[in-house]
PDB file of N, CA and C in Angstrom:
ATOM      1  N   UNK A   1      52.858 115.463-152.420  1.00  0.00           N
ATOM      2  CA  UNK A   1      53.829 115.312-153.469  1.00  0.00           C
ATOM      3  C   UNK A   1      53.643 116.499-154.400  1.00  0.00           C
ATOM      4  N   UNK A   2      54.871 116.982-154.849  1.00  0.00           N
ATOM      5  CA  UNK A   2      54.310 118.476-155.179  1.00  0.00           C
ATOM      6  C   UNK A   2      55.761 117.969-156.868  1.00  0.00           C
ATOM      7  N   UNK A   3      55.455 118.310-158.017  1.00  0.00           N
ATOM      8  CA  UNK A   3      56.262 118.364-159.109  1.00  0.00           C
ATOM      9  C   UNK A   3      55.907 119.469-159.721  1.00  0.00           C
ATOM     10  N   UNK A   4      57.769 120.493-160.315  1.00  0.00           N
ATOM     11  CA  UNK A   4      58.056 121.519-160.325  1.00  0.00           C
ATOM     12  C   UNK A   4      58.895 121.737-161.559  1.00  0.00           C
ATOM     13  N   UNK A   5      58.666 122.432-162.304  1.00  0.00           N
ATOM     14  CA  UNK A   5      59.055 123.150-163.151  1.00  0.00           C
ATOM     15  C   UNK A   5      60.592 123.318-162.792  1.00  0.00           C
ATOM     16  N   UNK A   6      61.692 122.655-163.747  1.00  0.00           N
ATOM     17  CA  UNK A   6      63.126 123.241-162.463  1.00  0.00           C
ATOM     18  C   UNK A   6      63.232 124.437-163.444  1.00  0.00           C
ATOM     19  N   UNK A   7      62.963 124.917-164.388  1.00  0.00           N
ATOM     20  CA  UNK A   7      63.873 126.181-164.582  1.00  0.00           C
ATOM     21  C   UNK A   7      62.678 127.518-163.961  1.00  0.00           C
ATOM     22  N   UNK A   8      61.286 127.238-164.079  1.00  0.00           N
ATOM     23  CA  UNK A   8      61.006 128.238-163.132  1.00  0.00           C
ATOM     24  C   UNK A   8      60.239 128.359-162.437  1.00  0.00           C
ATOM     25  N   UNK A   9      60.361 127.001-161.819  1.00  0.00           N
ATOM     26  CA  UNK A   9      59.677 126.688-160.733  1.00  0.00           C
ATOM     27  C   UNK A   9      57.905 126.839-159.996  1.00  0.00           C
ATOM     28  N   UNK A  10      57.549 126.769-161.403  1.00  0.00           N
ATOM     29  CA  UNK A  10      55.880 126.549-161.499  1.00  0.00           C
ATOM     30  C   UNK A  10      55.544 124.943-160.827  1.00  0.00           C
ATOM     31  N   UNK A  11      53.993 125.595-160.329  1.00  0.00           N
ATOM     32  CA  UNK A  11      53.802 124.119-159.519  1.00  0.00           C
ATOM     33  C   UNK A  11      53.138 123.390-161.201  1.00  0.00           C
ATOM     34  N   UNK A  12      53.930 122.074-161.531  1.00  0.00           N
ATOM     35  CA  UNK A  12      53.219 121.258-162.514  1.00  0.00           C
ATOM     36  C   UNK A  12      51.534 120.381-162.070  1.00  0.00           C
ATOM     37  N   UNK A  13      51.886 119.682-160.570  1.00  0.00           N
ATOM     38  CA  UNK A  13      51.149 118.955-159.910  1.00  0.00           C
ATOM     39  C   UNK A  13      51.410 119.093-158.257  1.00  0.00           C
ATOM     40  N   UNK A  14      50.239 119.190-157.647  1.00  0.00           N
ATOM     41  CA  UNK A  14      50.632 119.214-156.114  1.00  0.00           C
ATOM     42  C   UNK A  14      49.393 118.179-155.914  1.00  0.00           C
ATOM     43  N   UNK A  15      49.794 117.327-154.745  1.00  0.00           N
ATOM     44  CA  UNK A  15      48.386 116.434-154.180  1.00  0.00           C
ATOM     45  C   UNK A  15      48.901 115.415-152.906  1.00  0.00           C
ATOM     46  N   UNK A  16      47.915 114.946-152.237  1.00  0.00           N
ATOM     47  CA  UNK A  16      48.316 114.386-151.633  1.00  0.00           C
ATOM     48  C   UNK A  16      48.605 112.403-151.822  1.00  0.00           C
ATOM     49  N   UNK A  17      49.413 111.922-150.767  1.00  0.00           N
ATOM     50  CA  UNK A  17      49.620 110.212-151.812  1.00  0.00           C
ATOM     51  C   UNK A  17      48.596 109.564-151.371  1.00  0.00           C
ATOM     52  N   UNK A  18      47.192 109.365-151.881  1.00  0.00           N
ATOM     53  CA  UNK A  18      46.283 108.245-151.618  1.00  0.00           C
ATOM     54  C   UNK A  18      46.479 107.295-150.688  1.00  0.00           C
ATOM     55  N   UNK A  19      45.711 106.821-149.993  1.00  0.00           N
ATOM     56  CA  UNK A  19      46.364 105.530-149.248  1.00  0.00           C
ATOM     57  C   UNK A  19      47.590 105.410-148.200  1.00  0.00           C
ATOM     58  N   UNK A  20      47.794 106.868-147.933  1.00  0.00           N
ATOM     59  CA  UNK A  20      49.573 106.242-147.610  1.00  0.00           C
ATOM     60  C   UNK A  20      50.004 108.033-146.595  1.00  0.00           C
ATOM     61  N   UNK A  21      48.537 108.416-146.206  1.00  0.00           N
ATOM     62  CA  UNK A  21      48.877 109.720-145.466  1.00  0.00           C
ATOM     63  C   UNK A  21      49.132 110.117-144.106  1.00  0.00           C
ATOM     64  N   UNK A  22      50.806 109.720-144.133  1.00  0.00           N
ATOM     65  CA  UNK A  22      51.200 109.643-142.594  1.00  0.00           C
ATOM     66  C   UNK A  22      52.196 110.138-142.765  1.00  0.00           C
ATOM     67  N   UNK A  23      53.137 109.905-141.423  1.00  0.00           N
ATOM     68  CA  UNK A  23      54.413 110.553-141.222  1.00  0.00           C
ATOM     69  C   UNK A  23      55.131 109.753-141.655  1.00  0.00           C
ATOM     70  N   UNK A  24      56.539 110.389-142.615  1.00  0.00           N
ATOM     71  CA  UNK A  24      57.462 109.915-143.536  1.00  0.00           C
ATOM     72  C   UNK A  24      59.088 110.362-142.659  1.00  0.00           C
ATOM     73  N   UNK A  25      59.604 109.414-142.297  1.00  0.00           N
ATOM     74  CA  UNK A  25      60.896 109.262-141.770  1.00  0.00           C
ATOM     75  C   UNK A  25      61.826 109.113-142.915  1.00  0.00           C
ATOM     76  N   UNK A  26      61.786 108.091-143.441  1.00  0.00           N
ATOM     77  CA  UNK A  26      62.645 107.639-144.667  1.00  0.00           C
ATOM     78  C   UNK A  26      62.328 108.460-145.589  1.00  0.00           C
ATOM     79  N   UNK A  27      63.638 108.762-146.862  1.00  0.00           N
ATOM     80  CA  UNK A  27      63.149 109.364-147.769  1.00  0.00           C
ATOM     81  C   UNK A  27      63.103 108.499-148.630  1.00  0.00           C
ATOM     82  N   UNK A  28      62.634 109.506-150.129  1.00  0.00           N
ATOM     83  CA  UNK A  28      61.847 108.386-150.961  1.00  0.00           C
ATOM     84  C   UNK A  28      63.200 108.537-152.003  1.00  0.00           C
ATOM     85  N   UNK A  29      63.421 107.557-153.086  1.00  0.00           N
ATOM     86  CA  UNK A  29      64.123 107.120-153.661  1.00  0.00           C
ATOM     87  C   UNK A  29      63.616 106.947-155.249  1.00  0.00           C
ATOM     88  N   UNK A  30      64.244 107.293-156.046  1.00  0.00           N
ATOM     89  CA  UNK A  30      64.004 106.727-157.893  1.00  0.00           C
ATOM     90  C   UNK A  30      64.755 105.873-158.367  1.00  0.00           C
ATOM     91  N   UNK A  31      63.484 105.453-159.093  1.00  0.00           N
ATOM     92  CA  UNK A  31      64.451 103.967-159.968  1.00  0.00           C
ATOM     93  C   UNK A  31      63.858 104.129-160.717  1.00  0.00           C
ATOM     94  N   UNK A  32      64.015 103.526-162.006  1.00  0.00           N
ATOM     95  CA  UNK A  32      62.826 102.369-163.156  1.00  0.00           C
ATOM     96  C   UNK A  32      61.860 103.615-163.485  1.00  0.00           C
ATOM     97  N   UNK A  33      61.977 104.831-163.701  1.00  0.00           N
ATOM     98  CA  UNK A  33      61.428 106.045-163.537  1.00  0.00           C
ATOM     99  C   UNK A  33      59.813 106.214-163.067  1.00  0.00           C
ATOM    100  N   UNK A  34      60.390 105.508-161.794  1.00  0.00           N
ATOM    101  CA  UNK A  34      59.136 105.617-160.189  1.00  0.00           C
ATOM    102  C   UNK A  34      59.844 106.348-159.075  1.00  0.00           C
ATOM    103  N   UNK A  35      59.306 106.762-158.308  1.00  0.00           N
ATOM    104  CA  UNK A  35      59.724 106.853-157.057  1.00  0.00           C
ATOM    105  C   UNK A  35      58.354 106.709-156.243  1.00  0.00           C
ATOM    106  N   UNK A  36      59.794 105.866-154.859  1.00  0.00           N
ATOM    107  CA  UNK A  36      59.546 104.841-154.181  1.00  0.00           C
ATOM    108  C   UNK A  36      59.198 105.360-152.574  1.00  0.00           C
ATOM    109  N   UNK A  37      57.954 106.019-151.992  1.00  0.00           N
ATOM    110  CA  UNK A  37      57.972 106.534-150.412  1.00  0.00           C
ATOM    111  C   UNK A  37      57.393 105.445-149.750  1.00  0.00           C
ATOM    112  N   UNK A  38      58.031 104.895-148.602  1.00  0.00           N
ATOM    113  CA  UNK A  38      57.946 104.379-147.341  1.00  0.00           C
ATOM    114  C   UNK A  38      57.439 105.368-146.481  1.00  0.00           C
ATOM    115  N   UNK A  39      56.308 104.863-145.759  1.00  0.00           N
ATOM    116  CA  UNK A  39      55.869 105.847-144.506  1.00  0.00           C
ATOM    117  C   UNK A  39      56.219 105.585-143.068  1.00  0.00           C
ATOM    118  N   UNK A  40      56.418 105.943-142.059  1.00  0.00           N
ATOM    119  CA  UNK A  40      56.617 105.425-140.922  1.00  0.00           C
ATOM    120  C   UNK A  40      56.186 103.902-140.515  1.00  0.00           C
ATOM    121  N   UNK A  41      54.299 104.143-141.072  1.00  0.00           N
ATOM    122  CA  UNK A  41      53.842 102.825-140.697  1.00  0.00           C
ATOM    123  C   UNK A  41      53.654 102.174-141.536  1.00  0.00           C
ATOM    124  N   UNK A  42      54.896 101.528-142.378  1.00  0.00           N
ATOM    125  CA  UNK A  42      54.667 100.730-143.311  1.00  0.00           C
ATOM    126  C   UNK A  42      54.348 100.782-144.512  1.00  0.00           C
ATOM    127  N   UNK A  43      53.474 101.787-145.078  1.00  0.00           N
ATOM    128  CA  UNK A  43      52.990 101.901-146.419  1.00  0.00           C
ATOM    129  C   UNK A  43      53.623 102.553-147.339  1.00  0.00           C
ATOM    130  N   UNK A  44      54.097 101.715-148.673  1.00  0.00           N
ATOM    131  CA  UNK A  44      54.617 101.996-149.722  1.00  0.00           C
ATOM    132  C   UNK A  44      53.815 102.211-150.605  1.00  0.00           C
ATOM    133  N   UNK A  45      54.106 103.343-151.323  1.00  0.00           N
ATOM    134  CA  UNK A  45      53.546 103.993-152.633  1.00  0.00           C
ATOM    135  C   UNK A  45      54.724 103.931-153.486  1.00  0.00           C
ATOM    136  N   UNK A  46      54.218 103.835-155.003  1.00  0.00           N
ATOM    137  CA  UNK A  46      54.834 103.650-155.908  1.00  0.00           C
ATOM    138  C   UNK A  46      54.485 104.996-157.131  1.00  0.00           C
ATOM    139  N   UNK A  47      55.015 105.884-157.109  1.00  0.00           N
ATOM    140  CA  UNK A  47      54.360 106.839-158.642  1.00  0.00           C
ATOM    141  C   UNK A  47      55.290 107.026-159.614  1.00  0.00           C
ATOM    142  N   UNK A  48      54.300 107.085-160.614  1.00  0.00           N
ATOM    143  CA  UNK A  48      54.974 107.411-161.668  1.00  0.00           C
ATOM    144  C   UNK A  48      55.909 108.663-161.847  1.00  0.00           C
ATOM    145  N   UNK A  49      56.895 108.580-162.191  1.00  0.00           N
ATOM    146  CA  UNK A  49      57.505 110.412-162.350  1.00  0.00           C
ATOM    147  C   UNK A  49      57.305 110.803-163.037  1.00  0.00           C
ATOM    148  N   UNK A  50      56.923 112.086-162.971  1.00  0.00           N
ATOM    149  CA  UNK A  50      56.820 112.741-164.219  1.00  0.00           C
ATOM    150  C   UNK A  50      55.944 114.550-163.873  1.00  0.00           C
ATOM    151  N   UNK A  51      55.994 115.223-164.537  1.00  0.00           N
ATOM    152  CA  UNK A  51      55.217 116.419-164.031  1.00  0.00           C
ATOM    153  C   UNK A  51      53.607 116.313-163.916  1.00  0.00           C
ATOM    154  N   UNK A  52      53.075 115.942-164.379  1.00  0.00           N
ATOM    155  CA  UNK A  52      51.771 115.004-164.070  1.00  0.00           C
ATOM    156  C   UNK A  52      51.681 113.435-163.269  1.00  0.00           C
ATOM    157  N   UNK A  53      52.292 113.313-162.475  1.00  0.00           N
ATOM    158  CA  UNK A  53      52.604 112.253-161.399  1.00  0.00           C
ATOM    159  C   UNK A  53      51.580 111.426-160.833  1.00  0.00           C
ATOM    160  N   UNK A  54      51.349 110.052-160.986  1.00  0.00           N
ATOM    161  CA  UNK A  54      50.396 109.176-160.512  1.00  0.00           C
ATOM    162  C   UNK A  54      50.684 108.291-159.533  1.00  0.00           C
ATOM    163  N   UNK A  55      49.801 107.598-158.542  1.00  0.00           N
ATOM    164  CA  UNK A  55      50.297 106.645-158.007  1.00  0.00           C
ATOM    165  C   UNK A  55      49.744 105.623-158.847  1.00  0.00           C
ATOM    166  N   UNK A  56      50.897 104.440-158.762  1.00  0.00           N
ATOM    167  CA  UNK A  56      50.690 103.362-159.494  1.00  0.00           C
ATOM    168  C   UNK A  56      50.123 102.344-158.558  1.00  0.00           C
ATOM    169  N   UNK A  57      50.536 102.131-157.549  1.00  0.00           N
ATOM    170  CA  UNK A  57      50.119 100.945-156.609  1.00  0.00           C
ATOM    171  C   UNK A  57      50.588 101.502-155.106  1.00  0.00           C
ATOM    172  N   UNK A  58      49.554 101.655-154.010  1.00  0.00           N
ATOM    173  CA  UNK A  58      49.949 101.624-152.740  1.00  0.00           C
ATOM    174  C   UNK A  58      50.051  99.871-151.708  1.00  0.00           C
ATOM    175  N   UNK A  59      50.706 100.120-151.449  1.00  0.00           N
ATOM    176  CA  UNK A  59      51.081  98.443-150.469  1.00  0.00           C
ATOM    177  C   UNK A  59      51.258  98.878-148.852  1.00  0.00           C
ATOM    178  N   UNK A  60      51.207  97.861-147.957  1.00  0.00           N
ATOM    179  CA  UNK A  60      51.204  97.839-146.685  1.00  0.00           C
ATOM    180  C   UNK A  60      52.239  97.073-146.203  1.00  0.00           C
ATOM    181  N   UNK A  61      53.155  97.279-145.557  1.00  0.00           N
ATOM    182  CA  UNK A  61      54.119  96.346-145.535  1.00  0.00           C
ATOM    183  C   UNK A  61      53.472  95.789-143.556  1.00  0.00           C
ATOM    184  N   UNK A  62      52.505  96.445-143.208  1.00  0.00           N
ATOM    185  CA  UNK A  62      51.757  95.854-142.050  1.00  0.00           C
ATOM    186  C   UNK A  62      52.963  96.098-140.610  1.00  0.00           C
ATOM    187  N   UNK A  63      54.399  97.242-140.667  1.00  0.00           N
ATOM    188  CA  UNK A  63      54.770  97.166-140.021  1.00  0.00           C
ATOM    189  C   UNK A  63      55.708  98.616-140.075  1.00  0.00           C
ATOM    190  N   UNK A  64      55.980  98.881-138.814  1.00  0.00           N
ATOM    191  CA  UNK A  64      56.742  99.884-138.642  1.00  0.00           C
ATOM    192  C   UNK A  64      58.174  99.928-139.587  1.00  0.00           C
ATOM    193  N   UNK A  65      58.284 101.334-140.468  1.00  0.00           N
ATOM    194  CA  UNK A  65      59.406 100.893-141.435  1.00  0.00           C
ATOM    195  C   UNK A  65      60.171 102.941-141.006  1.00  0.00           C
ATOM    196  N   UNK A  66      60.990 102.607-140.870  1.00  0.00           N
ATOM    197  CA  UNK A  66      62.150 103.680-140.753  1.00  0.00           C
ATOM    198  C   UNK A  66      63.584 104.184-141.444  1.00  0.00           C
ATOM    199  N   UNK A  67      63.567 103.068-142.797  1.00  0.00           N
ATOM    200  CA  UNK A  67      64.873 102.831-143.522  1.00  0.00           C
ATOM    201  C   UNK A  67      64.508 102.978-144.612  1.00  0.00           C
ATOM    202  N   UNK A  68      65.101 103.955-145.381  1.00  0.00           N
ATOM    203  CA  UNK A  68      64.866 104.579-146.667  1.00  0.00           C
ATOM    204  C   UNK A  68      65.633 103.568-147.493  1.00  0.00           C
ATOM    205  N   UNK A  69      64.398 102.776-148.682  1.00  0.00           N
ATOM    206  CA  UNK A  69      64.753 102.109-149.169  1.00  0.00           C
ATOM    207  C   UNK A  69      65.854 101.721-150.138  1.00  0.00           C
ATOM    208  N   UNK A  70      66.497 100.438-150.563  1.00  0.00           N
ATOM    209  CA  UNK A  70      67.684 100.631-151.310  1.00  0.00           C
ATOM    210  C   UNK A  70      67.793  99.981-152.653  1.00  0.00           C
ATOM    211  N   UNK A  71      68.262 100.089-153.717  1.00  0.00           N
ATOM    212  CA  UNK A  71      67.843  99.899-155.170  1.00  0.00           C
ATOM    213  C   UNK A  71      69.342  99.055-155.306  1.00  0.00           C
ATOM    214  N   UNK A  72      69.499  98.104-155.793  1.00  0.00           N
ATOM    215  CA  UNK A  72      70.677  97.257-156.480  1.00  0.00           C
ATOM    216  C   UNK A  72      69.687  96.201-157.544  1.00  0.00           C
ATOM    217  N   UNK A  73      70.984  96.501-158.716  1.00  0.00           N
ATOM    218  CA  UNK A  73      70.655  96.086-159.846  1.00  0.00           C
ATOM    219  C   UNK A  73      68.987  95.839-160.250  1.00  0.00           C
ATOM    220  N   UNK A  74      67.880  95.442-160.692  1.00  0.00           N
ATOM    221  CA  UNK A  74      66.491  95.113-160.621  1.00  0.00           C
ATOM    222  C   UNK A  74      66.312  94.948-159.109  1.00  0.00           C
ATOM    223  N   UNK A  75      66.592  95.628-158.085  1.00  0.00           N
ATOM    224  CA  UNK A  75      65.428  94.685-157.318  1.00  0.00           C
ATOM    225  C   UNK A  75      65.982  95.365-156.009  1.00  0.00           C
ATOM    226  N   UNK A  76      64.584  95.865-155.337  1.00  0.00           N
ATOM    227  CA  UNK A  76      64.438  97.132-154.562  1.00  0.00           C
ATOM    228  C   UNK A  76      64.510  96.096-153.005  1.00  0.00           C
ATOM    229  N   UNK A  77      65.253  96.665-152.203  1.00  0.00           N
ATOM    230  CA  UNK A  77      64.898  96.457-150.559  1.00  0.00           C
ATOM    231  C   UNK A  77      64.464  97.373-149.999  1.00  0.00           C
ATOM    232  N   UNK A  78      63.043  96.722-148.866  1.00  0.00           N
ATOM    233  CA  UNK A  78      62.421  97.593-148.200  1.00  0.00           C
ATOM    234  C   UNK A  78      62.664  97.043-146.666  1.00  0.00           C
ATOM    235  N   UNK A  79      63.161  97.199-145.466  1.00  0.00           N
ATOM    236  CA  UNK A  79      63.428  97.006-144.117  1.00  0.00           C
ATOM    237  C   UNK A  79      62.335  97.436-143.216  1.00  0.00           C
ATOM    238  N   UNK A  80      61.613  96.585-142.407  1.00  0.00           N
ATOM    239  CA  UNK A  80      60.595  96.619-141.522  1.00  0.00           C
ATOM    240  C   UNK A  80      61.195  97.244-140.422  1.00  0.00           C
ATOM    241  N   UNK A  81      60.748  97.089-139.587  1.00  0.00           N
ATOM    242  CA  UNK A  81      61.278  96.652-137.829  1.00  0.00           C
ATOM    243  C   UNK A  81      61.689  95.381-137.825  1.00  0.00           C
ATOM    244  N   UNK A  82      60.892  94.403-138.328  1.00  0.00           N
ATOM    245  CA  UNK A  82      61.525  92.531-138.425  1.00  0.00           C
ATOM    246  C   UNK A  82      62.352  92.193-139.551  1.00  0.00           C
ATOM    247  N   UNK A  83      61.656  92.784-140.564  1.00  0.00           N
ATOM    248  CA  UNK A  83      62.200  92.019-141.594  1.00  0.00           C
ATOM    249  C   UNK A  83      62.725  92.535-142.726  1.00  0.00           C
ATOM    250  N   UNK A  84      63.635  91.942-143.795  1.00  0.00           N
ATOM    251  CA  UNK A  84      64.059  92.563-145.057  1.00  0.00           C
ATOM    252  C   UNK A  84      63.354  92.091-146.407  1.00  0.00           C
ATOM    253  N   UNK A  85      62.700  92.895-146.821  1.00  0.00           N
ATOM    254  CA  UNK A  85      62.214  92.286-148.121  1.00  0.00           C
ATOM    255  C   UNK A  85      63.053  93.007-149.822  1.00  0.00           C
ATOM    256  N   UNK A  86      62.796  91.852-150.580  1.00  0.00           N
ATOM    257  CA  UNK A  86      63.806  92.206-151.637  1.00  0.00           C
ATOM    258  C   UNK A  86      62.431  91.870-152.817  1.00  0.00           C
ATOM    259  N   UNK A  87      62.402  92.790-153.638  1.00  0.00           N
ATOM    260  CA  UNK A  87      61.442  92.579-154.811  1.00  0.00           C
ATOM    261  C   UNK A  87      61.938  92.811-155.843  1.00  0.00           C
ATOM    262  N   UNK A  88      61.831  91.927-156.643  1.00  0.00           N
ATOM    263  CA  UNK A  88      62.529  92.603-158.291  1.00  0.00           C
ATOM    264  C   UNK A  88      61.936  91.219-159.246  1.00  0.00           C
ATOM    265  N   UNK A  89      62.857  91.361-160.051  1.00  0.00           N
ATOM    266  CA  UNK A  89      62.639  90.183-161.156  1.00  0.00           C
ATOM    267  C   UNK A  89      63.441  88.823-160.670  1.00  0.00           C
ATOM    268  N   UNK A  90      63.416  87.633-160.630  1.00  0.00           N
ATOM    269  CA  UNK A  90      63.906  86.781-160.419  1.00  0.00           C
ATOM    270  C   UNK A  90      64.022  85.949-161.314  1.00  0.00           C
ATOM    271  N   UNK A  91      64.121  86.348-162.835  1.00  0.00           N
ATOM    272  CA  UNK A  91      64.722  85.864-163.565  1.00  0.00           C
ATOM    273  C   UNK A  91      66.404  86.493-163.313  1.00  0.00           C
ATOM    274  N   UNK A  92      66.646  87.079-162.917  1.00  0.00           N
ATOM    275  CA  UNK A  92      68.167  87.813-162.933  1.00  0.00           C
ATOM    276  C   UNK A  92      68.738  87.210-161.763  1.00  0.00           C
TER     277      UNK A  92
END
């Protein structure tokens, strides 16, 4: 994960995502000012954005994932090979 200076393109932060270092099919997506990478095999990372960039939480979804995830209103879908999962707030 590499964050860049857009007007002149200095590296701010380069590193690699903890937990989660594989091959990436899907691309990654922003919301809620995170962005969201799915790896081939399952593992979601969550970081903070920003030019100093953190991961907040890595997860395993324990299964082959190929579908770049999708954001409606609070609450993110992530697509396995089996299954669809939906996370958000459920007060809404």
């Amino acid at each position: 994960m590499t964050s860049l200076d857009p007007l002149s393109g200095k590296v701010y932060k380069q590193g690699r995502l903890r937990d989660a270092l594989e091959h990436y099919y899907a691309s990654p997506i922003a919301a809620d000012g995170k962005i969201y990478a799915v790896s081939e095999g399952g593992k979601v990372v969550v970081i903070q954005a920003g030019p100093q960039w953190q991961v907040l939480s890595p997860s395993d979804l324990g299964e082959d994932t190929y579908a770049t995830p999708a954001v409606a209103g609070n609450h993110i879908y992530l697509r396995t090979m089996s299954t669809l999962y939906c996370f958000g707030n459920l007060q809404d």
